[in-house]
N, C-alpha and C. Protein backbone atom coordinates (compact mmCIF):
# COMPACT_ATOMS: atom_id res chain seq x y z
N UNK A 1 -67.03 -6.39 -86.23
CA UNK A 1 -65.71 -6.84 -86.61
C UNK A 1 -64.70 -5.72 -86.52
N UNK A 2 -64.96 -4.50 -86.79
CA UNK A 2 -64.27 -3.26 -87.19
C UNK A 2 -64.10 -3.23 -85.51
N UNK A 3 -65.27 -3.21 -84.90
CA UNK A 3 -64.62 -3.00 -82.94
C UNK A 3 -63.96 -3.64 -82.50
N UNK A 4 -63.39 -5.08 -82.69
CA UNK A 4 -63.15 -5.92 -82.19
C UNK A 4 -61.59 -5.60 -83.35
N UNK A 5 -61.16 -5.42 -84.33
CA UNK A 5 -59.83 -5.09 -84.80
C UNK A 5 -59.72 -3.74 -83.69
N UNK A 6 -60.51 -2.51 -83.99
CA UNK A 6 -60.04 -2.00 -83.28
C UNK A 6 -59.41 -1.92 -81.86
N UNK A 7 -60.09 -2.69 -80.74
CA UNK A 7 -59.82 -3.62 -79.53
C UNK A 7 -58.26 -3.97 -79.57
N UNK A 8 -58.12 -4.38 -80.48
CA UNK A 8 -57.13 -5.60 -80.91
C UNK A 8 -55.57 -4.50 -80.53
N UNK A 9 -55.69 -3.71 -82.13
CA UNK A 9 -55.04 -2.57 -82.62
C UNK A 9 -55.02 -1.99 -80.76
N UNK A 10 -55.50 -1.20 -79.94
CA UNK A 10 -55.86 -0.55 -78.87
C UNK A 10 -54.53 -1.27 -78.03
N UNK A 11 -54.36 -2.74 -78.05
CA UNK A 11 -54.30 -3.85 -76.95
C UNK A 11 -52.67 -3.40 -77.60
N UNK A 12 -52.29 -3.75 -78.99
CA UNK A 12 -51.05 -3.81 -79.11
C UNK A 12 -50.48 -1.90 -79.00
N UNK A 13 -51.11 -1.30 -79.24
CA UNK A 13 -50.32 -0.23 -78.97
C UNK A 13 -49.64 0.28 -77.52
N UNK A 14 -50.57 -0.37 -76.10
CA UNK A 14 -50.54 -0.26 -75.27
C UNK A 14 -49.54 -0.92 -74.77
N UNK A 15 -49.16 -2.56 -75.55
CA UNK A 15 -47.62 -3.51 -75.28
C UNK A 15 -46.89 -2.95 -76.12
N UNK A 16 -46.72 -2.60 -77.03
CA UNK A 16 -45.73 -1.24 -77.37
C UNK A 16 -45.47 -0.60 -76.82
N UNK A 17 -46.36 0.54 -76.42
CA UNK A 17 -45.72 1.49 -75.60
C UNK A 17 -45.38 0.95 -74.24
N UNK A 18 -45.80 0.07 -73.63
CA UNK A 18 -45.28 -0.10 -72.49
C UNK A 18 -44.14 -1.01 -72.75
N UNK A 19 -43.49 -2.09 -73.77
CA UNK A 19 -42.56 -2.43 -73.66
C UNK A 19 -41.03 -1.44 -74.39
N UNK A 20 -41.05 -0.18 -74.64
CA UNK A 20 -40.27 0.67 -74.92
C UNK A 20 -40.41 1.53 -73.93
N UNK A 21 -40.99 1.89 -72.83
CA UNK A 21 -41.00 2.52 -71.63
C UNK A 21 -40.01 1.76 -70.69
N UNK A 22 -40.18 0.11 -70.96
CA UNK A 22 -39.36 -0.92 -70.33
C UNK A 22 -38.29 -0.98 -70.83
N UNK A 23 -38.11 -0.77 -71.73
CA UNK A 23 -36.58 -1.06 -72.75
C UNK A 23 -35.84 -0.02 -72.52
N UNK A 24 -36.52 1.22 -72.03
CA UNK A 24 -35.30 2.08 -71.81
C UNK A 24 -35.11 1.82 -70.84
N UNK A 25 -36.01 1.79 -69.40
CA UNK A 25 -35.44 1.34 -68.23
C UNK A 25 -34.04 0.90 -68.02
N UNK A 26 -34.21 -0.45 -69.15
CA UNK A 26 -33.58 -1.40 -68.89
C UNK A 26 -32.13 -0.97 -69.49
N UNK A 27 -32.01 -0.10 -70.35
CA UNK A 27 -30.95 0.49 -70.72
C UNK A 27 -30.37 1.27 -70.11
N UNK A 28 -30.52 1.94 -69.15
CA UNK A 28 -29.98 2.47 -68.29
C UNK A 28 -29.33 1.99 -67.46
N UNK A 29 -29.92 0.58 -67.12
CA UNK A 29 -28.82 0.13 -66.26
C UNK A 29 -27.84 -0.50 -66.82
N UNK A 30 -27.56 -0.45 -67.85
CA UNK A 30 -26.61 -1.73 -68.40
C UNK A 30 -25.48 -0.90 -68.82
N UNK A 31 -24.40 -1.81 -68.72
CA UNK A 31 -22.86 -1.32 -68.57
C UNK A 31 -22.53 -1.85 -69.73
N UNK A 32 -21.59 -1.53 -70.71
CA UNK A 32 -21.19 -2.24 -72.34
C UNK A 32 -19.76 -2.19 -71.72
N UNK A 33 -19.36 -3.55 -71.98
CA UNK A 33 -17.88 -4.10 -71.88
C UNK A 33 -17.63 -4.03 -72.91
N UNK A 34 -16.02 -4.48 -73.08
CA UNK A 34 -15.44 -5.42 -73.87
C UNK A 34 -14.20 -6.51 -73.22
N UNK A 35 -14.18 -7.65 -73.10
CA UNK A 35 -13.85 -8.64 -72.19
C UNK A 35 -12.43 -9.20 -73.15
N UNK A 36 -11.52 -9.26 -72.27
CA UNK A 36 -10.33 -9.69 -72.93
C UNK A 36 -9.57 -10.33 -71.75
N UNK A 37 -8.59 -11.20 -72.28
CA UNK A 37 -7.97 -11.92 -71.17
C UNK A 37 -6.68 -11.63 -71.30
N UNK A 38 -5.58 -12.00 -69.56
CA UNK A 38 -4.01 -11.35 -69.74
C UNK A 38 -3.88 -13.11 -68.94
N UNK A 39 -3.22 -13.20 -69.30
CA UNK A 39 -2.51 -14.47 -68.33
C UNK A 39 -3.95 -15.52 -68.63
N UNK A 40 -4.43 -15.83 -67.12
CA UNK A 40 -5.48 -16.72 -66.82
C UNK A 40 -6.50 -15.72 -66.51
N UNK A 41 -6.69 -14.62 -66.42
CA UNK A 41 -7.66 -13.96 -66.20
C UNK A 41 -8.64 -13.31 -66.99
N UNK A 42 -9.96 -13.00 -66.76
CA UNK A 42 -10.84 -12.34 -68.19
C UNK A 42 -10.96 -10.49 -66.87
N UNK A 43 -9.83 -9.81 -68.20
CA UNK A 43 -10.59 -8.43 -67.47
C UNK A 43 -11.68 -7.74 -68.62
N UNK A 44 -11.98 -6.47 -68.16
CA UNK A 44 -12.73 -5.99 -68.98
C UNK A 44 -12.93 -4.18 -68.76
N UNK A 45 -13.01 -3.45 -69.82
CA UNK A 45 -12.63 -2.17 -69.42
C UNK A 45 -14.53 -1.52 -70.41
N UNK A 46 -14.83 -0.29 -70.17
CA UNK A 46 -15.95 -0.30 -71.33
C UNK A 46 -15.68 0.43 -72.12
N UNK A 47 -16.66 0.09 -73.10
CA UNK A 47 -16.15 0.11 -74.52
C UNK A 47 -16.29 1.08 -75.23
N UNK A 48 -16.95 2.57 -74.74
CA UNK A 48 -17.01 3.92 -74.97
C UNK A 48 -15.27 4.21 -74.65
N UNK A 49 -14.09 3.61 -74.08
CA UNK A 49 -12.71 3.89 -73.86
C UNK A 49 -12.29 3.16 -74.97
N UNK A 50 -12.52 2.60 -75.81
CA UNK A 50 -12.00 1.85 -76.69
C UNK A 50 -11.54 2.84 -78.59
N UNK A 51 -10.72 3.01 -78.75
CA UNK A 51 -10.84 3.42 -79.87
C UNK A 51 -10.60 2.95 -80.98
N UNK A 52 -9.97 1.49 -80.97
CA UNK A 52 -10.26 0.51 -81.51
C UNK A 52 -9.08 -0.74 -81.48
N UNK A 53 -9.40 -1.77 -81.81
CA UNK A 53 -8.73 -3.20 -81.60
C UNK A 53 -8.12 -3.45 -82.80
N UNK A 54 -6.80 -3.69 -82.71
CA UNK A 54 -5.88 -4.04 -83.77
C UNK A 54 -4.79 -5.42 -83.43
N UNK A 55 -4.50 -6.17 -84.96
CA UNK A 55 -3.23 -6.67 -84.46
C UNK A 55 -2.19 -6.48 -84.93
N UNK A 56 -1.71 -6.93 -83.71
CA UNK A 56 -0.10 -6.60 -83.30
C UNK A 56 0.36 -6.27 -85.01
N UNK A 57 1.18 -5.11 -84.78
CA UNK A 57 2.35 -4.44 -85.71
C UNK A 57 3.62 -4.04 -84.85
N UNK A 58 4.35 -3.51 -85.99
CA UNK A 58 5.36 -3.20 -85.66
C UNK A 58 5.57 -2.33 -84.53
N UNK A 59 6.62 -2.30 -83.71
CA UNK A 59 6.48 -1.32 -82.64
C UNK A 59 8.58 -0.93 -82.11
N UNK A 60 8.98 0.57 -81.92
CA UNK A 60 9.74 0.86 -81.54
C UNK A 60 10.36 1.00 -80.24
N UNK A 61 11.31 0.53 -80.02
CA UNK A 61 11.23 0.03 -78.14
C UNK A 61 11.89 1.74 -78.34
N UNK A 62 11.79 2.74 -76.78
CA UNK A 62 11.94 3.73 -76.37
C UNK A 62 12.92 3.43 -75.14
N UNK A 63 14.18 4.12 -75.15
CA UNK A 63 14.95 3.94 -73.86
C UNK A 63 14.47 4.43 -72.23
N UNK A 64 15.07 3.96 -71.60
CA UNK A 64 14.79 4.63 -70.23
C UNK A 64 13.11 4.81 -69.85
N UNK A 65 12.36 3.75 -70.05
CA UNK A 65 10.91 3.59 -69.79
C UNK A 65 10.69 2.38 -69.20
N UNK A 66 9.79 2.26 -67.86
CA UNK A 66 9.74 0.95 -67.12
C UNK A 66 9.74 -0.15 -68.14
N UNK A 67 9.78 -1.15 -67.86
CA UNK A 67 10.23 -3.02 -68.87
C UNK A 67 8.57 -2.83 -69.19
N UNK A 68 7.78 -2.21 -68.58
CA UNK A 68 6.33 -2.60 -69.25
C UNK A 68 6.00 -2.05 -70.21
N UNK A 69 6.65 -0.96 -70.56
CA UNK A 69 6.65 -0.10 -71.58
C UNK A 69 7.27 -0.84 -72.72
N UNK A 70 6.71 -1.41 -73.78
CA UNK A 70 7.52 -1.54 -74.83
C UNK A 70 8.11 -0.74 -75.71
N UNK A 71 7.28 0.37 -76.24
CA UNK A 71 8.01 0.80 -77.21
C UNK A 71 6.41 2.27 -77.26
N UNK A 72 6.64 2.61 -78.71
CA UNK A 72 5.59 3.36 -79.41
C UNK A 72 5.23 2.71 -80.99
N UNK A 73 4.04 2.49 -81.37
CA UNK A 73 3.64 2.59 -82.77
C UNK A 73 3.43 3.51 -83.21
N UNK A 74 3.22 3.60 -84.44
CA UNK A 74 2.70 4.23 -85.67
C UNK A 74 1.04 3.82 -86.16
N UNK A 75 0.04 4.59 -85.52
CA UNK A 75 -1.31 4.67 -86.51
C UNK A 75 -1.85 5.49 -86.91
N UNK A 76 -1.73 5.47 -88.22
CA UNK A 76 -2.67 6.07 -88.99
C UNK A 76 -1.85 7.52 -88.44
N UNK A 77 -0.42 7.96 -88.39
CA UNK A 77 0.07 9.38 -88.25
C UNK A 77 0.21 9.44 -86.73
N UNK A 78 -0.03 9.03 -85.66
CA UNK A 78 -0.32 9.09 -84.97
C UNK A 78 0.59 8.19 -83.67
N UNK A 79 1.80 8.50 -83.34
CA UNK A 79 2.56 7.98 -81.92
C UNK A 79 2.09 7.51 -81.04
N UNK A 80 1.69 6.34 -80.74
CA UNK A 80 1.22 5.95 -79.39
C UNK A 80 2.16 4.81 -78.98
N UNK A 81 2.08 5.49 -77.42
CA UNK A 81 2.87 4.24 -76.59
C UNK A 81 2.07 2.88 -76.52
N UNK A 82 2.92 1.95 -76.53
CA UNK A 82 2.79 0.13 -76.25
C UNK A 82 2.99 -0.32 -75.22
N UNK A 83 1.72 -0.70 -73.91
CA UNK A 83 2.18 -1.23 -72.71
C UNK A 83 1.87 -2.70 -73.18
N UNK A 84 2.72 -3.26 -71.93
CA UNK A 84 2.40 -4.73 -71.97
C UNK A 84 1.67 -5.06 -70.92
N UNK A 85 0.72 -5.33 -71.06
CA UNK A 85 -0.34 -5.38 -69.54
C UNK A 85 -0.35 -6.70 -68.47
N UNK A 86 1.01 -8.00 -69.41
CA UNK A 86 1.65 -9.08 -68.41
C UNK A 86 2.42 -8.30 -67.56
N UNK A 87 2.87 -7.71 -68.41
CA UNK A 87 4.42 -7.06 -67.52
C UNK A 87 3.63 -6.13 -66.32
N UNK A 88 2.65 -5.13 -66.67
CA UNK A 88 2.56 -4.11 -65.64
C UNK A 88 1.43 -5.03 -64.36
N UNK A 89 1.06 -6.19 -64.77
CA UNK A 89 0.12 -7.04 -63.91
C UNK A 89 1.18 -8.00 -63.27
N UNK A 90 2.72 -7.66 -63.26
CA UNK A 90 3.44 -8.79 -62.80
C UNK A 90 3.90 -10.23 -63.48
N UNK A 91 3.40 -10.35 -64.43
CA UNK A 91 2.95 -11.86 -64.83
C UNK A 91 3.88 -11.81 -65.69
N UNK A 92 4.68 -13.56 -66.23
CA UNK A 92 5.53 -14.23 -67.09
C UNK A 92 4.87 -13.18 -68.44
N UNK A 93 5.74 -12.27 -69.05
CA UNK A 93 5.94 -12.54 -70.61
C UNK A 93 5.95 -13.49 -71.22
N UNK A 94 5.13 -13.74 -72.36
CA UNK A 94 5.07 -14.87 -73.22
C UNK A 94 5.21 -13.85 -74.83
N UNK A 95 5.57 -14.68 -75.92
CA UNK A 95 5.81 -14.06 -76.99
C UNK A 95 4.34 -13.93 -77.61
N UNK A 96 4.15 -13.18 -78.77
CA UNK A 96 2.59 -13.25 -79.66
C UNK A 96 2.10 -13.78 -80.26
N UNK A 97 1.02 -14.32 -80.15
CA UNK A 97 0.90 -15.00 -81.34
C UNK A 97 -0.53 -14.75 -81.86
N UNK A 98 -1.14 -15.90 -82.63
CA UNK A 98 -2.27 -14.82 -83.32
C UNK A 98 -3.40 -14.53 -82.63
N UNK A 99 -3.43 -14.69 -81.24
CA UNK A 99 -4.68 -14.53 -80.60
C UNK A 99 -4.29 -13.49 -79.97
N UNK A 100 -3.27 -12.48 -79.83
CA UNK A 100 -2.47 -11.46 -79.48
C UNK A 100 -2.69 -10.50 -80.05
N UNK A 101 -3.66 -9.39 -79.11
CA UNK A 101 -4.54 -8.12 -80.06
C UNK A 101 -3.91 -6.79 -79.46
N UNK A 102 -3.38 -5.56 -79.95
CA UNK A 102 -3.32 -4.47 -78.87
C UNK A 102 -5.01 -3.44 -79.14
N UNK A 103 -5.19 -3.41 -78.04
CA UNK A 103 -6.50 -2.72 -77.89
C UNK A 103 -6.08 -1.24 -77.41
N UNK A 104 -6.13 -0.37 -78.64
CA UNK A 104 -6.03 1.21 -78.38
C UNK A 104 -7.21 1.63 -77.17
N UNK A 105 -6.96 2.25 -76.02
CA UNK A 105 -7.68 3.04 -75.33
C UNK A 105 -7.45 4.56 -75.32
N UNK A 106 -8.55 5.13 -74.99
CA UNK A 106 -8.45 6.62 -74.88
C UNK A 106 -9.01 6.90 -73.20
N UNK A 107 -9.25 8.07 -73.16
CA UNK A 107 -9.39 8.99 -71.84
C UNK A 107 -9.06 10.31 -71.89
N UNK A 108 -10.59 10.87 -72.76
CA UNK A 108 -9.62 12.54 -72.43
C UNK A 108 -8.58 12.61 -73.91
N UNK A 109 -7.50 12.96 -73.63
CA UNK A 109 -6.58 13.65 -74.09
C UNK A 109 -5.00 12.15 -74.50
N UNK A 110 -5.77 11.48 -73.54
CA UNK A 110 -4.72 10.22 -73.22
C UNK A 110 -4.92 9.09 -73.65
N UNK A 111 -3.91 8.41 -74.37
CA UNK A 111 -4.23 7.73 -75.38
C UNK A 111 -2.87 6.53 -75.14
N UNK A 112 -3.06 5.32 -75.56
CA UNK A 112 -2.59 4.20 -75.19
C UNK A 112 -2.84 2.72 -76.52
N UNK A 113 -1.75 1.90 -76.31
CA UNK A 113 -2.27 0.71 -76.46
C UNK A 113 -1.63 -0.13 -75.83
N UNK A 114 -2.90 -1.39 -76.27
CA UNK A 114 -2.43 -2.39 -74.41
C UNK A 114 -2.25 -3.96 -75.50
N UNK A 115 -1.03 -4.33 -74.89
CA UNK A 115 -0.77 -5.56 -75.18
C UNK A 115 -1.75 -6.37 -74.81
N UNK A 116 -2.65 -7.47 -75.09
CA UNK A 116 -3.50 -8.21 -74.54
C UNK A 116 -3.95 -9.82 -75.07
N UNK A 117 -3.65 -10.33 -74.93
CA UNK A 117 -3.66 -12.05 -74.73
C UNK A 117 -4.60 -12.66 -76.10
N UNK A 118 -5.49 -12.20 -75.78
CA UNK A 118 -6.45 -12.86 -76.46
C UNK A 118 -7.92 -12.20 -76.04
N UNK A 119 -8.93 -11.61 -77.28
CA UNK A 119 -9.65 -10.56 -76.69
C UNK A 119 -10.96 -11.97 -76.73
N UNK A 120 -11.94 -11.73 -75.82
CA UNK A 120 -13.26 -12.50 -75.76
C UNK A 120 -14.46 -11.99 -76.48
N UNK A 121 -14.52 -10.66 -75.77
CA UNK A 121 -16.28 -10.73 -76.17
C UNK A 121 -16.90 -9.10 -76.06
N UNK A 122 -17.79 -8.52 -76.54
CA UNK A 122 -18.52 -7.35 -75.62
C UNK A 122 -19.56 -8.32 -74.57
N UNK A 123 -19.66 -7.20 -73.53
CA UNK A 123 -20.20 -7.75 -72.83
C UNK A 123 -20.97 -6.46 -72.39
N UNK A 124 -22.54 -7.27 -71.90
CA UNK A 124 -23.48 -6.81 -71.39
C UNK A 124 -23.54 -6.85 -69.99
N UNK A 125 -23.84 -5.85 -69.04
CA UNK A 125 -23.70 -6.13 -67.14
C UNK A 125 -24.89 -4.87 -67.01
N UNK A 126 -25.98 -5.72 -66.33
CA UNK A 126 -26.96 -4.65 -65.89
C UNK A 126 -26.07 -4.51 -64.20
N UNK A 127 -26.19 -3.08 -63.68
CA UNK A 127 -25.68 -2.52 -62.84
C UNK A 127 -25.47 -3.46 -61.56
N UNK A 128 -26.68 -4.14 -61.50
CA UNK A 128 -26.83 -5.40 -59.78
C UNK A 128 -25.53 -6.73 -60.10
N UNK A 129 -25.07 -7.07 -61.93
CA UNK A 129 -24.29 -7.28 -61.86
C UNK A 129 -22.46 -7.06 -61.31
N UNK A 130 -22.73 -6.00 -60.82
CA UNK A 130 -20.87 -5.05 -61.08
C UNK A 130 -20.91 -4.70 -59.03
N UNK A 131 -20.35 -5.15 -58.91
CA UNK A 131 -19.57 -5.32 -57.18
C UNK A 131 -19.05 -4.16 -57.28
N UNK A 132 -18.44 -3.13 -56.20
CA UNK A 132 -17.26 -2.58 -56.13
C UNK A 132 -16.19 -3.28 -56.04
N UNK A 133 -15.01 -2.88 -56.36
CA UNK A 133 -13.74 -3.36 -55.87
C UNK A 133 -13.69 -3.38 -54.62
N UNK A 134 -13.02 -4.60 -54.22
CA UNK A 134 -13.16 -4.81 -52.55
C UNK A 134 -12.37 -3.83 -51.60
N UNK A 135 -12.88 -4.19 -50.76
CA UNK A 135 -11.96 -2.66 -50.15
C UNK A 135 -10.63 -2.90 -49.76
N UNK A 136 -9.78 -4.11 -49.29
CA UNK A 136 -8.68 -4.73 -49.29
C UNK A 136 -7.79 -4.35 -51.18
N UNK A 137 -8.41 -4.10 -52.02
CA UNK A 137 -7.76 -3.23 -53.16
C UNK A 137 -7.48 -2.22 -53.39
N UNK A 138 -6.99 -1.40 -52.45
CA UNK A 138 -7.10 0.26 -52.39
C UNK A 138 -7.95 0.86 -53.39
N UNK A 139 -9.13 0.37 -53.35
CA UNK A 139 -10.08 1.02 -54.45
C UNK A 139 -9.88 2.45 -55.01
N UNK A 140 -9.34 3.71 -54.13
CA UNK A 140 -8.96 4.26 -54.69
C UNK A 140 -7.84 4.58 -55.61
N UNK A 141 -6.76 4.00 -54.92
CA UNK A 141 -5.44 4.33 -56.03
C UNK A 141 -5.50 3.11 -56.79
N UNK A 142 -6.44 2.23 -56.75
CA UNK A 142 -5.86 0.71 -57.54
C UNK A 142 -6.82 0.76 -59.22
N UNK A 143 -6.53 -0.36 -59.76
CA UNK A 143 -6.95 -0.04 -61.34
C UNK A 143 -8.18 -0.74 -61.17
N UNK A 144 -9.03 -1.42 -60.36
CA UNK A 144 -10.01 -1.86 -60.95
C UNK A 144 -11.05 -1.12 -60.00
N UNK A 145 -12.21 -1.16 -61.14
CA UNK A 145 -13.12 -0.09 -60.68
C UNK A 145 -14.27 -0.88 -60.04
N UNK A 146 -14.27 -2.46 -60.49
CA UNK A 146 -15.49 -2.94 -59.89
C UNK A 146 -15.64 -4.63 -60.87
N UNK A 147 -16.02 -5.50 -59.72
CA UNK A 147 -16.00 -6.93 -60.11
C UNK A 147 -17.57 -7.37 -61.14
N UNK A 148 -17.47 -7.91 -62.12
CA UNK A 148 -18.31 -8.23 -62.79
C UNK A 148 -19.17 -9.88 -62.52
N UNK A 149 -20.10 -9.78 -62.31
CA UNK A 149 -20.45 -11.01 -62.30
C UNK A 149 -21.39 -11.90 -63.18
N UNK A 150 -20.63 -13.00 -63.90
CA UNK A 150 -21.86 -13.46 -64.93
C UNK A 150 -22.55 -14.73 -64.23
N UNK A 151 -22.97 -15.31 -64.88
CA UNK A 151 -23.58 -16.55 -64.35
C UNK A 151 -22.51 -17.87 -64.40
N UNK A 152 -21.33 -17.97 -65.23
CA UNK A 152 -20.73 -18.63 -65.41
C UNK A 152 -19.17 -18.64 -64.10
N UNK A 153 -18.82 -16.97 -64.78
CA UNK A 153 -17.60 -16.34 -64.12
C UNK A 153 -17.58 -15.26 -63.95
N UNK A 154 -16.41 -14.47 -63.56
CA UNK A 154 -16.73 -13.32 -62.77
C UNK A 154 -15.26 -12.28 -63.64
N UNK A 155 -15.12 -11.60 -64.10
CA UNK A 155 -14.20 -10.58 -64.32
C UNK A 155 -13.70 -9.18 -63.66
N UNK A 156 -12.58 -9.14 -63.75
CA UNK A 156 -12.25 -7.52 -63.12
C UNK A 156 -12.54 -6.67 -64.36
N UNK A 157 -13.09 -5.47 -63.77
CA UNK A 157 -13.79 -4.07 -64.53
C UNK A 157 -12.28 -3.47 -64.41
N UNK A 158 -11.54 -2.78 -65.15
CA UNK A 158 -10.46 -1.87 -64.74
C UNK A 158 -10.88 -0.47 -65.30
N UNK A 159 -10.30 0.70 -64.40
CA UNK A 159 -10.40 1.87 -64.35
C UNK A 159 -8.83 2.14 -65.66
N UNK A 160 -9.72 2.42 -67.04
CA UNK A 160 -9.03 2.97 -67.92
C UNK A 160 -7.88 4.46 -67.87
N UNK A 161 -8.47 5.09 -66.89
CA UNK A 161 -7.75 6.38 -66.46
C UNK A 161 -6.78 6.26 -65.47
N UNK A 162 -6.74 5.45 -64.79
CA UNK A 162 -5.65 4.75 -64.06
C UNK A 162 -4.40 4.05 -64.75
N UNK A 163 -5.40 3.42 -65.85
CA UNK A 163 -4.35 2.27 -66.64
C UNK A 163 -3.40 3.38 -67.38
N UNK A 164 -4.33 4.42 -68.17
CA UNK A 164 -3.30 5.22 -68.93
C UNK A 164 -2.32 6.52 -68.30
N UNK A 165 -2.66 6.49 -66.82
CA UNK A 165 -1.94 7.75 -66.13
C UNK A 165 -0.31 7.06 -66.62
N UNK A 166 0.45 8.12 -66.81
CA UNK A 166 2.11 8.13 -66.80
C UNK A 166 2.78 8.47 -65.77
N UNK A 167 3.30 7.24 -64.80
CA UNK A 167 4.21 7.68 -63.78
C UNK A 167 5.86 7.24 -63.87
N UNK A 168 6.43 7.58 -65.16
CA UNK A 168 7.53 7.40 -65.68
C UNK A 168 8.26 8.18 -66.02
């Protein structure tokens, strides 16, 4: 009886260790979103750029800054500019309402918040999910870094360091 637990004991240590040999694998390939929508579209940026999701407050409009630029807030001591990410994507302004989140991003030294519609989800993308940006997108100078694909629908990945460069 004692050989046959032992057997046993032997059998599961071996699907242990081999399913945490697998689990990291599998972590490696996987990309952590966070999925939010502007208009009709679901983009998504990842979520190590995120420094955190708030709603909408007060905000100071700043003169002589493109129309996408709204203004700057106040967090927590701290000045950050307010883009509107309809405006810099082209798209109808609409007013806020409560599904209307600004999502602080960082990069480095560079720091932002983004007007944004209505936020969805984190999201999980193992690597065979995520396309490049097509090449008809000037992949290099353009903001998205690479197309996501779920089983349902498909989202743009955007390049956070792009979004927050200042050419104003």
């Amino acid at each position: 009886m004692a050989e046959q637990l032992d057997q046993i004991l032997q059998r599961q240590k071996g699907q242990i260790s081999g399913k945490s040999v697998g689990s990291q694998k599998q972590e490696e390939n996987i990309t952590q979103l966070v999925g939010f929508i502007v208009g009709h579209e679901e983009y998504a940026i990842p979520i190590l750029n995120i420094q955190e999701i708030i709603k909408p407050i007060d905000y100071t409009r700043v003169p002589s800054t493109p129309s996408y630029i709204l203004g700057v807030f106040n967090l927590r001591g701290n000045v950050i500019p307010l883009i509107d990410l309809r405006a810099k994507f082209n798209l109808a302004t609409q007013n806020q309402n409560s599904e209307t989140r600004y999502i602080v991003m960082k990069d480095g030294d560079n720091i932002a918040g983004f007007v944004i519609d209505k936020l969805t989800e984190a999201i999980r993308l193992k690597e065979s999910q995520i396309e490049p940006a097509p090449e008809t997108l000037h992949k290099d100078k353009g903001m998205i870094s690479g197309i996501g694909k779920r089983d349902d629908s498909i989202l743009t990945i955007l390049k956070v360091d792009v979004l927050l460069k200042r050419n104003f």
